[in-house]
Protein backbone atom coordinates (compact mmCIF):
# COMPACT_ATOMS: atom_id res chain seq x y z
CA UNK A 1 74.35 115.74 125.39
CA UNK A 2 77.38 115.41 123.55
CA UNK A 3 78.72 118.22 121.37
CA UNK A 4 79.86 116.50 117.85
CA UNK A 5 81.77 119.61 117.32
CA UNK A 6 83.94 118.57 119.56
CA UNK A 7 84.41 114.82 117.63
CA UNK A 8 85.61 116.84 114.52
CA UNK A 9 87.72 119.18 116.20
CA UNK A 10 89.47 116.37 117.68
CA UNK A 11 89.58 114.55 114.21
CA UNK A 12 91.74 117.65 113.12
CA UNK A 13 93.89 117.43 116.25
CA UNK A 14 97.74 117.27 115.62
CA UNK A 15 98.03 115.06 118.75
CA UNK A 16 95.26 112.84 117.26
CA UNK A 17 95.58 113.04 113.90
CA UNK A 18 99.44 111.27 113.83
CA UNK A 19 97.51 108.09 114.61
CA UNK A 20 95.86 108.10 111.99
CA UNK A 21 98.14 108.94 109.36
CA UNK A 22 100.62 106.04 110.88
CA UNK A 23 97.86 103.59 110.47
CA UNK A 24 97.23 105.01 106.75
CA UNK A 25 100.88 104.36 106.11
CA UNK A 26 101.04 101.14 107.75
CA UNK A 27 98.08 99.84 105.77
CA UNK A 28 99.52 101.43 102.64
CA UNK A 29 102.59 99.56 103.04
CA UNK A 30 100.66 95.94 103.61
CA UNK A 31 98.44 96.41 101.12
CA UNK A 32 100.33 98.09 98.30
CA UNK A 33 102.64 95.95 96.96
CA UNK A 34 100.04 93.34 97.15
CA UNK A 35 97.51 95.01 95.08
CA UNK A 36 100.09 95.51 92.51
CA UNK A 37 101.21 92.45 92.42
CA UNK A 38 97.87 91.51 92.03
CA UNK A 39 96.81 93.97 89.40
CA UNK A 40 100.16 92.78 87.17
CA UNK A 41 99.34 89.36 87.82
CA UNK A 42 96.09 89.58 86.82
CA UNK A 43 96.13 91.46 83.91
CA UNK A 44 99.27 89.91 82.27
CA UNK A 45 96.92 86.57 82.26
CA UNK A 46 93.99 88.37 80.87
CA UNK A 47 96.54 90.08 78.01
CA UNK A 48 98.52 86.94 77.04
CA UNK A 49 94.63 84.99 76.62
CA UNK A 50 93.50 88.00 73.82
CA UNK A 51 96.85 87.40 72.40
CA UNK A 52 96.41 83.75 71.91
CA UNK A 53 93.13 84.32 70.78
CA UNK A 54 94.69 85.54 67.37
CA UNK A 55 97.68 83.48 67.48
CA UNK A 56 97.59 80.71 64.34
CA UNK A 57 98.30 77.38 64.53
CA UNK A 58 102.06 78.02 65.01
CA UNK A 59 101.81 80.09 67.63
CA UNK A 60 102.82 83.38 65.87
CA UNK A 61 100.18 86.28 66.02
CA UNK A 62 99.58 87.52 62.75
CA UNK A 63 100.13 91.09 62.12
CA UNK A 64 97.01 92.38 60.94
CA UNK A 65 95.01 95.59 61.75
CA UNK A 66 92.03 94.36 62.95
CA UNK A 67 94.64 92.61 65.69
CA UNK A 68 96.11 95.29 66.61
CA UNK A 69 92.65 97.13 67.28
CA UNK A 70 91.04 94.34 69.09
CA UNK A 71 93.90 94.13 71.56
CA UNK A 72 93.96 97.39 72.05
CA UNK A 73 90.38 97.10 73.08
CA UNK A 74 90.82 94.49 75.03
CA UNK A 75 93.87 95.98 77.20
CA UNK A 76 90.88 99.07 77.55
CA UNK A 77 88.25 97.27 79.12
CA UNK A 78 90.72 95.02 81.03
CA UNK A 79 92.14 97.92 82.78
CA UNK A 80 88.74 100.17 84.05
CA UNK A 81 87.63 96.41 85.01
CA UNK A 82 90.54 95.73 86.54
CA UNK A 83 90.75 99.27 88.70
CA UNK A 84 87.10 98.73 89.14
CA UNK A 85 87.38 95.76 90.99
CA UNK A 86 91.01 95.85 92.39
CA UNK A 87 89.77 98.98 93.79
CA UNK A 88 86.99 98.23 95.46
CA UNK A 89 88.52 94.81 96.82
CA UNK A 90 91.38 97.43 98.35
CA UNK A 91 89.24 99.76 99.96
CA UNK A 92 87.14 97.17 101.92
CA UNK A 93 90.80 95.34 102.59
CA UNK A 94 91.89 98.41 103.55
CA UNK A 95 88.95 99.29 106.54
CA UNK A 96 89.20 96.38 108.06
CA UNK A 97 93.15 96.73 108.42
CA UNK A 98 92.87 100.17 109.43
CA UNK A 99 90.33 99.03 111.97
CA UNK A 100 93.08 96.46 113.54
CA UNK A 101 95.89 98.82 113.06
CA UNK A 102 94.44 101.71 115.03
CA UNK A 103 93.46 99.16 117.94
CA UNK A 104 96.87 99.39 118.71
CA UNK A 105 96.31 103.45 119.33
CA UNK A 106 93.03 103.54 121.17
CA UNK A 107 94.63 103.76 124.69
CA UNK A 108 96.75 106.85 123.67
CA UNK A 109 93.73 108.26 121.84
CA UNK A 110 91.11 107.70 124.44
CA UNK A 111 93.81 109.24 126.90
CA UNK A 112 94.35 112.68 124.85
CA UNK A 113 90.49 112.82 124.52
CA UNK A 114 90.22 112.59 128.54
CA UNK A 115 92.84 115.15 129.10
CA UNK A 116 91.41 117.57 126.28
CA UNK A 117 87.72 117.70 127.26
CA UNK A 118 86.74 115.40 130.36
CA UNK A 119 90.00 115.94 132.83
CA UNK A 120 87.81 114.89 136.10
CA UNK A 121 87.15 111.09 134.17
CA UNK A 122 88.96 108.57 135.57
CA UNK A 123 89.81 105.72 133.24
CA UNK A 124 89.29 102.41 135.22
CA UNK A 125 89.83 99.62 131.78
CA UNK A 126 91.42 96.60 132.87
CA UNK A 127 90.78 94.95 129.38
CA UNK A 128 93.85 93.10 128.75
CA UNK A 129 95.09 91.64 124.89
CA UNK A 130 93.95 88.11 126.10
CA UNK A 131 90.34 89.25 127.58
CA UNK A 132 89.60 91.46 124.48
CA UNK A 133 90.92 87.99 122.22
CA UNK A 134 88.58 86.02 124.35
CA UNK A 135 85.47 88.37 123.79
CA UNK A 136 85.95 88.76 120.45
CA UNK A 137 86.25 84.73 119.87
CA UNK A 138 82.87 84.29 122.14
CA UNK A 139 81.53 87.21 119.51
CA UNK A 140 82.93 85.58 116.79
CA UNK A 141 80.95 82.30 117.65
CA UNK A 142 77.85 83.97 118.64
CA UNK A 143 77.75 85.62 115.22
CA UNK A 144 78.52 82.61 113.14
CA UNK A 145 75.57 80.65 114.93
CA UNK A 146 73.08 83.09 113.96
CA UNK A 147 74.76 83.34 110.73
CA UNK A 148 74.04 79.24 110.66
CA UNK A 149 70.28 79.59 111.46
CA UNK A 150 69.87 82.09 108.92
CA UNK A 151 71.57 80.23 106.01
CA UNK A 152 68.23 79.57 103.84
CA UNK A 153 67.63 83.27 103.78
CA UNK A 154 71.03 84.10 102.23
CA UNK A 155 69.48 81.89 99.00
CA UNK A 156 67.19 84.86 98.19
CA UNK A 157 68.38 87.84 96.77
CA UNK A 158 68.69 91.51 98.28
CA UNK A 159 67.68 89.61 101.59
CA UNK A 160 71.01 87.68 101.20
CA UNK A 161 73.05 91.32 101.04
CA UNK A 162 70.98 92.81 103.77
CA UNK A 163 71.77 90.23 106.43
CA UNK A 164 75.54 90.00 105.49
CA UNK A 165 75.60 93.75 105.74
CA UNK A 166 73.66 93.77 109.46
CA UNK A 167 75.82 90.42 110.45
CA UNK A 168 79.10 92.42 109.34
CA UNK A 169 77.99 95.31 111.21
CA UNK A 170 76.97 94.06 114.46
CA UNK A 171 80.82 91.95 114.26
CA UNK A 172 82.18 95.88 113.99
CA UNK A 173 80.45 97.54 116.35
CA UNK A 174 80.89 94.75 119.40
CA UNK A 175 84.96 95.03 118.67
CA UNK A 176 84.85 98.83 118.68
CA UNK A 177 82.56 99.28 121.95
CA UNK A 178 84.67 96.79 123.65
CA UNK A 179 88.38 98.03 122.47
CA UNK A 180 87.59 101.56 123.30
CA UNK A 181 85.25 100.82 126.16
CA UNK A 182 87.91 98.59 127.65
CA UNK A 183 90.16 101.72 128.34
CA UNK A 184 87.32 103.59 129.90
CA UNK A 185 85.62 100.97 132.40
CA UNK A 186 87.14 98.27 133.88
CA UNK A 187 85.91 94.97 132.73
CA UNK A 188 82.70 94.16 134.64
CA UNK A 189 81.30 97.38 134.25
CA UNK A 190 82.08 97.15 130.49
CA UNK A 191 80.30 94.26 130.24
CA UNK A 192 77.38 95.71 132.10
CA UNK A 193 76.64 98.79 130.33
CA UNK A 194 77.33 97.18 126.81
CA UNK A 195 74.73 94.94 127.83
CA UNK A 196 72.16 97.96 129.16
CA UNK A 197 72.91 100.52 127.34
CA UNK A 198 74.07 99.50 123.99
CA UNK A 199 71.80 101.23 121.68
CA UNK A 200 73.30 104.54 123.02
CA UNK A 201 76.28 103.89 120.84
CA UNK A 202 74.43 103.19 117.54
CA UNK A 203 74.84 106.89 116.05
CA UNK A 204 79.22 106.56 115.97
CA UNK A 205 79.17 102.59 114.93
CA UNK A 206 76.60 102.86 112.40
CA UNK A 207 77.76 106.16 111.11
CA UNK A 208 81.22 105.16 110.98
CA UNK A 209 80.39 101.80 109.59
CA UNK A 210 78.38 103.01 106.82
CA UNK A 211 80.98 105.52 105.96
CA UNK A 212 83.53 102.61 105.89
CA UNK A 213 81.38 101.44 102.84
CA UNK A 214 81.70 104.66 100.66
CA UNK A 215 84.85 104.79 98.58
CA UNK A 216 87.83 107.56 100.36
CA UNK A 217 85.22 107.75 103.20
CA UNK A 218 86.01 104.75 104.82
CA UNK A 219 89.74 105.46 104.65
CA UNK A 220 88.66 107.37 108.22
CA UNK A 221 85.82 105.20 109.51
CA UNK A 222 87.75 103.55 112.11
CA UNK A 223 89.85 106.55 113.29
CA UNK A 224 86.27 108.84 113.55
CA UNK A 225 84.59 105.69 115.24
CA UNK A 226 87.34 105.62 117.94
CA UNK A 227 86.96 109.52 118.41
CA UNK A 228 83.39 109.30 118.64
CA UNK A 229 83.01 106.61 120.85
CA UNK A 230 85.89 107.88 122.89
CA UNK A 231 83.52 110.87 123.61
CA UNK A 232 79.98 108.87 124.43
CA UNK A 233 81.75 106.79 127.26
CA UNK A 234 83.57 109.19 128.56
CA UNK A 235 80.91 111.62 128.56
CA UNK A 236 78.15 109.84 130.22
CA UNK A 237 80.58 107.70 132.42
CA UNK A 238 79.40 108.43 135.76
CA UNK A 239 75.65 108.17 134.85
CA UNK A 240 76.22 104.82 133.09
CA UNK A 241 77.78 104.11 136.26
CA UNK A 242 74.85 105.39 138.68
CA UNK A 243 72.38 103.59 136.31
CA UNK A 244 73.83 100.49 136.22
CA UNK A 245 74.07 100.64 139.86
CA UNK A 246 77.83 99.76 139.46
């Protein structure tokens, strides 16, 4: 049974923890400048339309009290909307970056996890860039045909949000299990215990999924998911192994 004090301690790791701040700073620098271009953009339009609201038929704004209340109003609600919804749109921007980004770590992460706690694992993953492309576009297909069949359901609401939630989260969890399981196993036994024993690694995806919804919590979703799962495979390896008969 694995010990999930030994996922946080890991979180906290210096060794570890440099991955994640270099994908926090490599999503900061993507996605920064573009939310603030953005967040100018948008609000300049929204300022210069309660201007010419009040503007007379000349086009010069009249200088009157009431004017200069109202647009200060209007530059108040403008900006909490505007954080409000910038912010959201950049925190769910920024999870699925992160995710991408720290793909590029797993191997060294999944390697400093072995060493750390399960030196006797050997890691077999033969999961090259073009195989883990190819699954993920055979996923991707997969996903969007169920997503097809299901189409008059997304007409009724709260059902609608439910199944985009579950369709978004089954997407995550088959590109986690299969870019940290791919430097585990090599590819046929990946395959094979993703297909037996999948429900194993519900706990970490759907844990680190749901956090990924929750404002500051999903700035660590996908670096905890990676930990976690890093963990699971390598700690039940050689009975996933025995089980599947591999």
């Amino acid at each position: 049974m694995l010990n999930l004090d030994k996922v946080f301690e890991d979180f906290f790791d210096r060794r570890l923890l440099r991955y994640w701040i270099k994908t926090l700073i490599i999503a900061l620098l993507v996605l920064g400048p573009l939310l603030l271009w953005l967040g100018l953009g948008v609000f300049a339009v929204v300022s210069d339309f309660a201007v010419s609201i009040a503007a007379d038929p000349a086009g010069k704004v009249e200088q009157a009290f009431w004017l200069t209340i109202l647009l200060g109003a209007v530059h108040i609600v403008v900006g909490v909307l505007l954080t409000g919804v910038l912010g959201i749109l950049f925190l769910h921007l920024f999870v699925m970056l992160s995710l991408f980004i720290i793909g590029f770590f797993t191997e060294d992460i999944v390697k400093q996890v072995r060493d750390k706690h399960y030196p006797g694992v050997s890691l077999d993953g033969t999961m090259t860039v073009f195989d883990f492309g190819l699954f993920m576009a055979k996923s991707l297909i997969k996903h969007l045909l169920v997503l097809i069949l299901l189409l008059p359901l997304l007409l009724i609401p709260a059902v609608n949000g439910l199944i985009i939630v579950a369709w978004l989260f089954s997407m995550y969890r088959s590109a986690l299990l299969v870019d940290v399981g791919g430097n585990v196993f090599d590819k046929q036994q990946l395959y094979k215990q993703i297909s037996l024993f999948e429900p194993r690694y519900y706990p970490a995806t759907a844990a680190s999924y749901f956090a990924g919804l929750v404002p500051l919590l999903n700035l660590a979703a996908p670096y905890l998911a990676v930990i976690w799962l890093s963990h699971i495979l390598l700690d039940n390896k050689d009975s996933y192994i025995a089980e599947s008969g591999a």
